[in-house]
PDB file of N, CA and C in Angstrom:
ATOM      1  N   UNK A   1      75.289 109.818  22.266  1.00  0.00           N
ATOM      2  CA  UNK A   1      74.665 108.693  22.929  1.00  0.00           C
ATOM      3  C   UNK A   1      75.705 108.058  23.862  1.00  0.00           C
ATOM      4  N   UNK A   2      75.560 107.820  25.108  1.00  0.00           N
ATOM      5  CA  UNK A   2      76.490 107.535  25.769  1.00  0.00           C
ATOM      6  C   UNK A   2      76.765 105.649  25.628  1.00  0.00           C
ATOM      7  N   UNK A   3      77.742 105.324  25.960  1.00  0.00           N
ATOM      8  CA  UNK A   3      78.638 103.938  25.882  1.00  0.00           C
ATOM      9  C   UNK A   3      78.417 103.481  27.199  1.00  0.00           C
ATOM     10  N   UNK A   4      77.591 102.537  27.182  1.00  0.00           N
ATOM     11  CA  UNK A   4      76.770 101.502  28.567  1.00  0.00           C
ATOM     12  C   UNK A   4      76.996 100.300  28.608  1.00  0.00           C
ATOM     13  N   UNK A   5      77.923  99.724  29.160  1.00  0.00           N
ATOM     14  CA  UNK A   5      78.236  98.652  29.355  1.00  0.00           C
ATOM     15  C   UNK A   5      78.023  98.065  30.767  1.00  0.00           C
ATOM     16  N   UNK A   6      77.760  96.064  30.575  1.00  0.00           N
ATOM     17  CA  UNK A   6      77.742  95.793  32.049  1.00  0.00           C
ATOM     18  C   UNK A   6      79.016  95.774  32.923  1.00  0.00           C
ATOM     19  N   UNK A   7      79.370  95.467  33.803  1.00  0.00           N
ATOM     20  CA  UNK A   7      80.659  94.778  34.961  1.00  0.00           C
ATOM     21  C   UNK A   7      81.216  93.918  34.201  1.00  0.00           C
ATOM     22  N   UNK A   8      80.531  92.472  33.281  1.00  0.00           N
ATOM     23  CA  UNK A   8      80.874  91.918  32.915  1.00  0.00           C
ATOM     24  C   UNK A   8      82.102  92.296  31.704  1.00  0.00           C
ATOM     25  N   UNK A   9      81.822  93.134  31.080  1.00  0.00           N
ATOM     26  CA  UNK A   9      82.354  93.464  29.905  1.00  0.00           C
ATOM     27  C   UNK A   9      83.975  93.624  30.284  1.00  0.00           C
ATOM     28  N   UNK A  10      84.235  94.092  31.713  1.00  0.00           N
ATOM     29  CA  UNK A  10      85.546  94.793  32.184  1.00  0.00           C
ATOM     30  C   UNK A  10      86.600  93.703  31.943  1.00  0.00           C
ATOM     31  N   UNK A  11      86.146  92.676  32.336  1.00  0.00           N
ATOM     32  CA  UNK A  11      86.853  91.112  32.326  1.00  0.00           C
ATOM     33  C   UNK A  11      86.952  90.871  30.884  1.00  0.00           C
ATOM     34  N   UNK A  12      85.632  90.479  30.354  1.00  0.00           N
ATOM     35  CA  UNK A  12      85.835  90.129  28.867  1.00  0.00           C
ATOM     36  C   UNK A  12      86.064  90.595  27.828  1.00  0.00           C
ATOM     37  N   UNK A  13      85.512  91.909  27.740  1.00  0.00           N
ATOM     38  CA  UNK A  13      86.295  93.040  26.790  1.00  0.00           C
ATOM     39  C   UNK A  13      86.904  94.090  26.986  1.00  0.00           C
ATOM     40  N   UNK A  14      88.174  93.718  27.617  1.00  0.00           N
ATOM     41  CA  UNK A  14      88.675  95.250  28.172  1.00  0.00           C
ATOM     42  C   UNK A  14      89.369  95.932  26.902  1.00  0.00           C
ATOM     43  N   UNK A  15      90.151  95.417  25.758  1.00  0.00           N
ATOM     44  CA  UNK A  15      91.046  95.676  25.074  1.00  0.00           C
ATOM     45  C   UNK A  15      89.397  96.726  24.075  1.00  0.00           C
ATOM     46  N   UNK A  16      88.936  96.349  23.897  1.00  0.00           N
ATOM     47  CA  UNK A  16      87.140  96.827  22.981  1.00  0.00           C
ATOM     48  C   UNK A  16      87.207  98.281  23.919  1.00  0.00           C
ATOM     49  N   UNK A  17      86.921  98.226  25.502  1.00  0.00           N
ATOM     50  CA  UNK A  17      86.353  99.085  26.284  1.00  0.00           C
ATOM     51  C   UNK A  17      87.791 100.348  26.194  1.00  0.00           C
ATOM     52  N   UNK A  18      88.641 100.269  26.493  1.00  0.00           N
ATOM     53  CA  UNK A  18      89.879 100.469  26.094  1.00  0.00           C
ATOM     54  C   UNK A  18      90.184 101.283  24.846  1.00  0.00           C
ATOM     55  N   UNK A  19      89.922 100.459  23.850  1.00  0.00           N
ATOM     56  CA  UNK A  19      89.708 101.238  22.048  1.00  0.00           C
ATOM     57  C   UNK A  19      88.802 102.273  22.109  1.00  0.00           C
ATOM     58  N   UNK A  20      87.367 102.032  23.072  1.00  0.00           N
ATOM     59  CA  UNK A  20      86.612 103.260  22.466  1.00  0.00           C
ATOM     60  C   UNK A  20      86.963 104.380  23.422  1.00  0.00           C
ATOM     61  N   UNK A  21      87.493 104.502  24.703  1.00  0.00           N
ATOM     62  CA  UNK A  21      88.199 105.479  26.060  1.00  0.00           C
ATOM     63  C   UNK A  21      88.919 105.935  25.333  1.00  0.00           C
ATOM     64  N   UNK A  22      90.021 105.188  24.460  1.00  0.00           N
ATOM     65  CA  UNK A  22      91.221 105.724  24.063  1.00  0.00           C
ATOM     66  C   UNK A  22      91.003 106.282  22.608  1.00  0.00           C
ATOM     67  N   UNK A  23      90.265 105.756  21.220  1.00  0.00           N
ATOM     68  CA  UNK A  23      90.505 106.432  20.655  1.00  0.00           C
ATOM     69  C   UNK A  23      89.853 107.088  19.648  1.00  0.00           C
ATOM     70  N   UNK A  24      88.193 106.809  20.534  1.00  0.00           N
ATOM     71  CA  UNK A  24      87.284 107.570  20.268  1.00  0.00           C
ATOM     72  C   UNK A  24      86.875 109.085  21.436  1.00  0.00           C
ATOM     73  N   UNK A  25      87.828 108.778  22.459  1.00  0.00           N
ATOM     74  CA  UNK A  25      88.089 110.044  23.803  1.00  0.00           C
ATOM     75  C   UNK A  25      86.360 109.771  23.967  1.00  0.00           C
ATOM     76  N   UNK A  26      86.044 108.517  24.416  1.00  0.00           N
ATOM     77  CA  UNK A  26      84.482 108.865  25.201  1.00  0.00           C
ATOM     78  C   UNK A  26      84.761 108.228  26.246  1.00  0.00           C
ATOM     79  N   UNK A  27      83.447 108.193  27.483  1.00  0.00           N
ATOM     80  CA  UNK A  27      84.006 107.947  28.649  1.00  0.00           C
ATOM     81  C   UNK A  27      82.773 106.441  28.372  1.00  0.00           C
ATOM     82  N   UNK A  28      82.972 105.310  29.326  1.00  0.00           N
ATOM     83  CA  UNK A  28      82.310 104.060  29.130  1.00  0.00           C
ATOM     84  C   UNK A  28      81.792 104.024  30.456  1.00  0.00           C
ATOM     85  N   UNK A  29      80.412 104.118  30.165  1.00  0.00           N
ATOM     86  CA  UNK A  29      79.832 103.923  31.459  1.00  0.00           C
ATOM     87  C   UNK A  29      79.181 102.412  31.906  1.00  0.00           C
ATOM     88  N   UNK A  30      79.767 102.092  33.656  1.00  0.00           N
ATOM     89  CA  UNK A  30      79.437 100.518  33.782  1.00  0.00           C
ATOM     90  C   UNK A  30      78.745 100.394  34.772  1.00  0.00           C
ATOM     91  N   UNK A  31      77.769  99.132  34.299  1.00  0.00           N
ATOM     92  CA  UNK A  31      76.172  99.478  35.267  1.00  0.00           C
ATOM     93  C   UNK A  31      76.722  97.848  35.730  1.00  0.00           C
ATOM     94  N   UNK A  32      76.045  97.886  37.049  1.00  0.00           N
ATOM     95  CA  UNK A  32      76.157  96.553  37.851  1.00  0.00           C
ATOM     96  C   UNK A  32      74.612  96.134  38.618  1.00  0.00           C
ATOM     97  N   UNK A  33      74.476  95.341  37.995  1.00  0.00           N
ATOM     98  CA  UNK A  33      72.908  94.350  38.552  1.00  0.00           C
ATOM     99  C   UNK A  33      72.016  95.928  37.779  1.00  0.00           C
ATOM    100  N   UNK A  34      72.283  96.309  36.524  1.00  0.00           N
ATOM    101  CA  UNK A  34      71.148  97.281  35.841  1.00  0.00           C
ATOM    102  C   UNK A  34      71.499  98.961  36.124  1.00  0.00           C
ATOM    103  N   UNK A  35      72.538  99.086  37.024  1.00  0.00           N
ATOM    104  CA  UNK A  35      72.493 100.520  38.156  1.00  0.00           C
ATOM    105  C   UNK A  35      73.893 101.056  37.484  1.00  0.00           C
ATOM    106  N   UNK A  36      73.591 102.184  37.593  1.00  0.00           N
ATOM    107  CA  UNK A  36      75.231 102.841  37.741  1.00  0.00           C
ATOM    108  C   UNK A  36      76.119 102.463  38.357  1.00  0.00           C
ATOM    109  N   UNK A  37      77.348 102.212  38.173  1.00  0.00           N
ATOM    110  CA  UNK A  37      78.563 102.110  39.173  1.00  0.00           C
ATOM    111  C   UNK A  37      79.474 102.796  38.709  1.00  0.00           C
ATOM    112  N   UNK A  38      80.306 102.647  37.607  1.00  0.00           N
ATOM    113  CA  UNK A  38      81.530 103.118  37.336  1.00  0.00           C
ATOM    114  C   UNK A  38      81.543 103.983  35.644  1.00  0.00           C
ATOM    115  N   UNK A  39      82.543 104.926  35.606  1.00  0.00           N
ATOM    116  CA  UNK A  39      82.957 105.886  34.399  1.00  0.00           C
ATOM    117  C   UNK A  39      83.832 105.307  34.316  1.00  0.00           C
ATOM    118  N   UNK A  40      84.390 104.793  32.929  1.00  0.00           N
ATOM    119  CA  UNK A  40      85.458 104.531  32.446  1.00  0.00           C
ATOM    120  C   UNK A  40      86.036 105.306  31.348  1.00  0.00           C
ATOM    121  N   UNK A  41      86.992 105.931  31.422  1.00  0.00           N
ATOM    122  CA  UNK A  41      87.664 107.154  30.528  1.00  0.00           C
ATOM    123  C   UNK A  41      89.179 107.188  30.584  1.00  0.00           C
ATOM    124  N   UNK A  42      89.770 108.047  29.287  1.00  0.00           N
ATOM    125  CA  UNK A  42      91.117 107.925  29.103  1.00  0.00           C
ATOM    126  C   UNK A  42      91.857 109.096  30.040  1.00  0.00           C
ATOM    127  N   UNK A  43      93.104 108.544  30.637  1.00  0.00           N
ATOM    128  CA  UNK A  43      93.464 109.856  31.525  1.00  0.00           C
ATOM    129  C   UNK A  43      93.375 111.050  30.508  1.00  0.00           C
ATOM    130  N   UNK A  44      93.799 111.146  29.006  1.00  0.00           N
ATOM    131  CA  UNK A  44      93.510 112.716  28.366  1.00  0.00           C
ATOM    132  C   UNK A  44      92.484 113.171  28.804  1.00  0.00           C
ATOM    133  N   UNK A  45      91.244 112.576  28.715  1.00  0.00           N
ATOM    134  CA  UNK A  45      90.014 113.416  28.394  1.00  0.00           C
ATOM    135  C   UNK A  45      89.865 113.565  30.016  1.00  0.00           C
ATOM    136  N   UNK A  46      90.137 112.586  31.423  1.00  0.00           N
ATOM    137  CA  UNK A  46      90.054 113.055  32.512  1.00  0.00           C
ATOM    138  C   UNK A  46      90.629 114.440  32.658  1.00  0.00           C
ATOM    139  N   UNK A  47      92.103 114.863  32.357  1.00  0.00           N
ATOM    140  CA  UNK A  47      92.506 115.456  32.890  1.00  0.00           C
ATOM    141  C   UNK A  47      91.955 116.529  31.949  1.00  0.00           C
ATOM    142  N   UNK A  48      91.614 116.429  30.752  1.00  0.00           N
ATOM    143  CA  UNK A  48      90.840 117.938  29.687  1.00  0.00           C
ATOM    144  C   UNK A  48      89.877 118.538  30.542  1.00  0.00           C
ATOM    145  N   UNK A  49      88.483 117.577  31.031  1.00  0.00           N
ATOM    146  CA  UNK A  49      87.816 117.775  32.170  1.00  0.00           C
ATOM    147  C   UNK A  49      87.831 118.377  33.158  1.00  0.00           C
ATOM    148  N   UNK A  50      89.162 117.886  33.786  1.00  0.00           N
ATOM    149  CA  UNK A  50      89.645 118.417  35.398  1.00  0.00           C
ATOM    150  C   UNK A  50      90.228 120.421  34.953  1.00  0.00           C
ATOM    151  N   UNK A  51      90.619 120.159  33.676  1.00  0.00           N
ATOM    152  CA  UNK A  51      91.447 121.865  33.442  1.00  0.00           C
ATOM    153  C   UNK A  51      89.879 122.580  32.806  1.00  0.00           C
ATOM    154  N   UNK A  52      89.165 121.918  32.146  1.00  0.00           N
ATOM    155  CA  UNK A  52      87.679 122.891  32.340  1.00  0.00           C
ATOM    156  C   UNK A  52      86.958 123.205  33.792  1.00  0.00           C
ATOM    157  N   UNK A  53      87.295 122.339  34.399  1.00  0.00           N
ATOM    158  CA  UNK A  53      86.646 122.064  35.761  1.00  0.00           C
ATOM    159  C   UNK A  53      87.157 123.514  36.535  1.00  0.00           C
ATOM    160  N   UNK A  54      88.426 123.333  36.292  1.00  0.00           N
ATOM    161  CA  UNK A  54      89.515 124.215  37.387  1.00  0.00           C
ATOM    162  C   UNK A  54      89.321 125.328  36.741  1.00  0.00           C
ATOM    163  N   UNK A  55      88.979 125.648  35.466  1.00  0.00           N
ATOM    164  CA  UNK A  55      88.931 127.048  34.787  1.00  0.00           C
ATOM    165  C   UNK A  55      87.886 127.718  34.721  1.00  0.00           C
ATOM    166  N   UNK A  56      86.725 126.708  35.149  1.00  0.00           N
ATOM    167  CA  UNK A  56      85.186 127.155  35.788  1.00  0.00           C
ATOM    168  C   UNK A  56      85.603 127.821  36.819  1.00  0.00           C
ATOM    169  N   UNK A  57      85.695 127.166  38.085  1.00  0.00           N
ATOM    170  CA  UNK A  57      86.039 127.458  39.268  1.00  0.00           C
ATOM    171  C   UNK A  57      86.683 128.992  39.520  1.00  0.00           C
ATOM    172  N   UNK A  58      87.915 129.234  38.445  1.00  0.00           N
ATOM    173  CA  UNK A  58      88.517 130.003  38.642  1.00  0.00           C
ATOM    174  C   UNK A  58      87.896 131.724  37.907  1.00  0.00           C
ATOM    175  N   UNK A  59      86.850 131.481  37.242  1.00  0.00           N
ATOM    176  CA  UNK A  59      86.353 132.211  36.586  1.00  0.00           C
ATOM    177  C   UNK A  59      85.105 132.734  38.072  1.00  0.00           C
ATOM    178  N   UNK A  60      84.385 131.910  38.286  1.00  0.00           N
ATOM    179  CA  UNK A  60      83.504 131.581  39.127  1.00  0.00           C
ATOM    180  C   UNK A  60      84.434 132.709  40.369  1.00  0.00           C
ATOM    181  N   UNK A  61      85.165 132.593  40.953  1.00  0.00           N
ATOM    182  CA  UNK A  61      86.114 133.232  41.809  1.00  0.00           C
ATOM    183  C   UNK A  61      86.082 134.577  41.622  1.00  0.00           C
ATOM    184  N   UNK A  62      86.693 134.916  40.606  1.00  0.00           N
ATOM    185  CA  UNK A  62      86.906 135.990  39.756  1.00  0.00           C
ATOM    186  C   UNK A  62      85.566 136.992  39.890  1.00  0.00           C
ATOM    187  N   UNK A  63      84.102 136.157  39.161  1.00  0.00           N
ATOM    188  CA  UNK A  63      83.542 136.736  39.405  1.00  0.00           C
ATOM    189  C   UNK A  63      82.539 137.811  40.640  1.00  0.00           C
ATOM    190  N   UNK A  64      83.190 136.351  41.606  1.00  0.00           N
ATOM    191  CA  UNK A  64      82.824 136.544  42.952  1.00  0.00           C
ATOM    192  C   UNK A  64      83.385 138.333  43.434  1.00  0.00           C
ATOM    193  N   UNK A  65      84.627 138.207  43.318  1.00  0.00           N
ATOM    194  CA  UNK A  65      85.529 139.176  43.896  1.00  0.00           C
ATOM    195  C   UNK A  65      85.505 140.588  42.972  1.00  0.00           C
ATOM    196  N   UNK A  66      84.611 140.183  41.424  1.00  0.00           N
ATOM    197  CA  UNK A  66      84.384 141.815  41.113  1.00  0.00           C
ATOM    198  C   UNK A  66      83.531 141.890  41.470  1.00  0.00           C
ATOM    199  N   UNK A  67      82.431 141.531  41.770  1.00  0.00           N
ATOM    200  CA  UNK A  67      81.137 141.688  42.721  1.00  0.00           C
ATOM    201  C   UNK A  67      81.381 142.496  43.829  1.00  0.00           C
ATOM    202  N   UNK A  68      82.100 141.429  44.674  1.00  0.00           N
ATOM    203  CA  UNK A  68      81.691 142.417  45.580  1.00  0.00           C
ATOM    204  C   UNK A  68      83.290 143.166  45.869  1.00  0.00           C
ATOM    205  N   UNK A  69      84.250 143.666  44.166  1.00  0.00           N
ATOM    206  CA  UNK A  69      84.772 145.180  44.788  1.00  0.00           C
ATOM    207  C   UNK A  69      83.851 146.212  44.544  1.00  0.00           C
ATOM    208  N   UNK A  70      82.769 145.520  43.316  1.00  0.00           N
ATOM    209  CA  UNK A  70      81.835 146.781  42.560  1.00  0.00           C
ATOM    210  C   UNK A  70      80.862 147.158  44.002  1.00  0.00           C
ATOM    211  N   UNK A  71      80.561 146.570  44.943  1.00  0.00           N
ATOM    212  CA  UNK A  71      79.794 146.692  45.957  1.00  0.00           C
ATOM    213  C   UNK A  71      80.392 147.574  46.846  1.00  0.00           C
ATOM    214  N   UNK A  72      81.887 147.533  47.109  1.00  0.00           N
ATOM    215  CA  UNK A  72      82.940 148.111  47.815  1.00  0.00           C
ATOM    216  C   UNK A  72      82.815 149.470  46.939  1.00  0.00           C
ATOM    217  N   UNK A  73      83.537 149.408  45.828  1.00  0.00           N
ATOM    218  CA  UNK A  73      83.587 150.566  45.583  1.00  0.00           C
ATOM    219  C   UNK A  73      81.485 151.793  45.631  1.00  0.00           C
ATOM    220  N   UNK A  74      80.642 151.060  45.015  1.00  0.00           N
ATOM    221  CA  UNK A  74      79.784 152.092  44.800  1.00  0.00           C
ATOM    222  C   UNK A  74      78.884 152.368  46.501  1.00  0.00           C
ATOM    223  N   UNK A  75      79.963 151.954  47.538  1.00  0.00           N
ATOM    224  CA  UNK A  75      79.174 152.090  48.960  1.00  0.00           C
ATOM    225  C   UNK A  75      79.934 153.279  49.186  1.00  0.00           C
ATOM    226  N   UNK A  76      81.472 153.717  48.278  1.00  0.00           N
ATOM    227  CA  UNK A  76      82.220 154.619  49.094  1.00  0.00           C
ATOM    228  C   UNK A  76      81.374 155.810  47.969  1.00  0.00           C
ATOM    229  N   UNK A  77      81.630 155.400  47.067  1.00  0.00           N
ATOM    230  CA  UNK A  77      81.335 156.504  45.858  1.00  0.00           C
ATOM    231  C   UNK A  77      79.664 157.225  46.042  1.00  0.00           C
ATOM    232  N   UNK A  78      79.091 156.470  46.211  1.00  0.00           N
ATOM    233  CA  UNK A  78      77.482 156.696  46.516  1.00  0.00           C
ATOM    234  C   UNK A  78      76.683 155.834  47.506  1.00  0.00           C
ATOM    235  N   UNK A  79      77.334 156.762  48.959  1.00  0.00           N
ATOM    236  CA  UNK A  79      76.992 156.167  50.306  1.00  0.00           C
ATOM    237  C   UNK A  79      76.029 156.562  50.577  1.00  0.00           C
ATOM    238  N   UNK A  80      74.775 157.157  50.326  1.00  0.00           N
ATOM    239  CA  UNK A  80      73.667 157.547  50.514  1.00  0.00           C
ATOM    240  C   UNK A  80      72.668 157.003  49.664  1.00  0.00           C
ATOM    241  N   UNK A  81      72.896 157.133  48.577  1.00  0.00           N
ATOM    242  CA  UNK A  81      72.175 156.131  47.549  1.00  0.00           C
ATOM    243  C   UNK A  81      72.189 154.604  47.759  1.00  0.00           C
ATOM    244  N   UNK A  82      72.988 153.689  47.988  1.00  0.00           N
ATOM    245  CA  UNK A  82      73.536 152.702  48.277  1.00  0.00           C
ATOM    246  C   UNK A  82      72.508 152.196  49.591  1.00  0.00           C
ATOM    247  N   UNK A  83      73.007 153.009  50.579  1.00  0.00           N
ATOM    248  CA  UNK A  83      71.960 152.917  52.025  1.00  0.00           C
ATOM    249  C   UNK A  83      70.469 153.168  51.728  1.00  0.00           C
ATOM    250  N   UNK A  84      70.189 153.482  50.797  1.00  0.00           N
ATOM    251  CA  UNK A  84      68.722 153.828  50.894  1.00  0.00           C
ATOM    252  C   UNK A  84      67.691 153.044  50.305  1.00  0.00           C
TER     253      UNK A  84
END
């Protein structure tokens, strides 16, 4: 269940907002006039995020480039089949 707090809270309970970022590792989300505005989270769990993020990406890449050597290679291997 995510942690929803208003704008107000930033001022009046930061040390609270703070305890649960830090040492429950959730991120605190802060709504202004009812709306989304801001994620509030501990740099650990940002940066845990950012190295899943980057290890998507890099997988994602990866897959890209055996694609298309498997495309490379089965155009040389079976150039007639391939074309047809």
């Amino acid at each position: 269940m995510p942690i929803i707090r208003p704008v107000s809270d930033l001022r009046n309970k930061t040390p609270e907002i703070e305890e649960i970022c830090i040492k429950e590792q959730k991120p605190v989300f802060i709504t202004k006039n009812g709306n989304g505005h801001l994620v509030i989270m501990s740099q650990q769990l940002f940066e845990e995020q950012q190295a899943l993020l980057d290890l998507e990406q890099q997988s994602t890449v990866e897959i890209i480039k055996y694609r298309c050597w498997r495309k490379i290679v089965n155009r040389q291997a079976f150039p007639k089949i391939v074309e047809a």
